[in-house]
Protein backbone atom coordinates (compact mmCIF):
# COMPACT_ATOMS: atom_id res chain seq x y z
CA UNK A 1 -66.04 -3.30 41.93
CA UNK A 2 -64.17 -4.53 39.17
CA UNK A 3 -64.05 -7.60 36.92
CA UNK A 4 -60.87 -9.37 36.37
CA UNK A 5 -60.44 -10.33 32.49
CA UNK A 6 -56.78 -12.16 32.79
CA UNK A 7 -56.38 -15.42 33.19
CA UNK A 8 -57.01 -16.86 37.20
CA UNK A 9 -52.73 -17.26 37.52
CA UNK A 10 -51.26 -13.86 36.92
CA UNK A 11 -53.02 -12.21 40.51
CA UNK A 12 -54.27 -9.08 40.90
CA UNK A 13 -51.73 -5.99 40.10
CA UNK A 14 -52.45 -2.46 41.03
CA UNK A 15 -54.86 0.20 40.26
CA UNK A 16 -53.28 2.62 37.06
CA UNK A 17 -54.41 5.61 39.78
CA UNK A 18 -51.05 4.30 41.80
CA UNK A 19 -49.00 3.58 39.08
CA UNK A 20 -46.11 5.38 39.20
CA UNK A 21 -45.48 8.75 36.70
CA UNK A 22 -43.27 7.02 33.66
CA UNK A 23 -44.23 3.21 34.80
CA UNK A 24 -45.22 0.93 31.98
CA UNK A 25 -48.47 -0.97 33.04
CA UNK A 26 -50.75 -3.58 31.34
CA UNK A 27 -54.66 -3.43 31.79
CA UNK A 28 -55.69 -6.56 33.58
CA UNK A 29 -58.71 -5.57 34.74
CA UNK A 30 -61.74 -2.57 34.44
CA UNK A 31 -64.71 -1.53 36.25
CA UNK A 32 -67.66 -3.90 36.67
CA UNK A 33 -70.30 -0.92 35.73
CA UNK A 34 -71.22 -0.97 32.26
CA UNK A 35 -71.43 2.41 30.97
CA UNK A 36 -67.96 3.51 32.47
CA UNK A 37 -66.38 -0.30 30.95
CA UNK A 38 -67.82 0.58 27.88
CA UNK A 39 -66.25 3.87 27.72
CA UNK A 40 -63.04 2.66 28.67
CA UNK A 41 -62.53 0.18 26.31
CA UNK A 42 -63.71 2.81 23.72
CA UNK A 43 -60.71 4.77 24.89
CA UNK A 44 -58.57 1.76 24.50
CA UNK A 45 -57.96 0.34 27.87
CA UNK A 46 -58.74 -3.16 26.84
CA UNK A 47 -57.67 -6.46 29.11
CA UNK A 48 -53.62 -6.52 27.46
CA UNK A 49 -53.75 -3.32 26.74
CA UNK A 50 -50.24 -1.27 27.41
CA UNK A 51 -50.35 1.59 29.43
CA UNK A 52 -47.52 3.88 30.06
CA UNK A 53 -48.61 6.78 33.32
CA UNK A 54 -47.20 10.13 31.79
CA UNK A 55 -47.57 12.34 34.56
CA UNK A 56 -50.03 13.69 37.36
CA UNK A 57 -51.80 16.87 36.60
CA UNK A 58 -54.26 18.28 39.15
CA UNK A 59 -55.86 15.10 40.36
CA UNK A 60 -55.88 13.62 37.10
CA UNK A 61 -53.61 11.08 35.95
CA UNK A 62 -52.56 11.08 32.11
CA UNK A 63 -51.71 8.34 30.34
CA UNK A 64 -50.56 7.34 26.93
CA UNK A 65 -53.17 4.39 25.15
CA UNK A 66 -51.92 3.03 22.18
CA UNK A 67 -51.25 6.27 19.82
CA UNK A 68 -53.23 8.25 22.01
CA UNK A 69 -52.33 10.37 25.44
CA UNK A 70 -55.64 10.11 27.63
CA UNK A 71 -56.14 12.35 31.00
CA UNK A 72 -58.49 10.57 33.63
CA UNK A 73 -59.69 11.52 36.73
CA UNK A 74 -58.02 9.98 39.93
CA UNK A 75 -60.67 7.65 40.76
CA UNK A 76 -61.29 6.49 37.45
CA UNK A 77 -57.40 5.66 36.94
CA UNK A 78 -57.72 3.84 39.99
CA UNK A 79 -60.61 1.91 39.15
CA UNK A 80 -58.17 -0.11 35.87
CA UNK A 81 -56.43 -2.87 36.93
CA UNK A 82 -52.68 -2.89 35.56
CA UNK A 83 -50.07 -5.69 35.77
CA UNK A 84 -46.43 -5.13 35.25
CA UNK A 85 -45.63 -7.36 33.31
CA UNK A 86 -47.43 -8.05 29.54
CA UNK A 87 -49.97 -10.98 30.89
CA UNK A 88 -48.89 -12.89 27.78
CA UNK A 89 -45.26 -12.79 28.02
CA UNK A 90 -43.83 -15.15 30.86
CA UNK A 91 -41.19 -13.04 33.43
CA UNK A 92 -38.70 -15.90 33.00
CA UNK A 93 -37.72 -16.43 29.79
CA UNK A 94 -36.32 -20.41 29.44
């Protein structure tokens, strides 16, 4: 289960586990549990937060955070919520 932390009208995105290897992702959403939300933002992956998937490496999916290249296990990747586009910066600029 996971909690959505965007606002209601940007929809749902994708879990960072299907992301595809040198796609640029926003977290949009993390796990419900406590502990394992709690860890994750520790790492970095806060609601905003930009994400670029590096590559795939034996079930685990590594990821760049900030200043800081993370490896995660499959199902944990796929538990974070991305968005492709930054969910404070419209898609159509006027």
């Amino acid at each position: 289960m996971t909690v959505d932390v965007r606002p209601p009208d940007l929809g749902l995105g994708v879990g960072l586990g299907d992301a595809p290897v040198g796609s640029q992702r926003w977290v949009t959403g993390l796990p419900a549990e406590p502990r394992l939300r709690r860890n994750l933002e520790d790492l970095g992956f806060v609601a905003g937060a930009e994400v670029t998937v590096v590559r795939r490496l034996r079930g685990d999916v590594i990821v760049r955070v900030g200043d800081s290249r993370i490896a995660i296990g499959q199902s944990c990747a796929q538990s974070i919520i991305t968005g492709g586009c930054h969910p404070e910066r419209p898609t159509n600029a006027e």
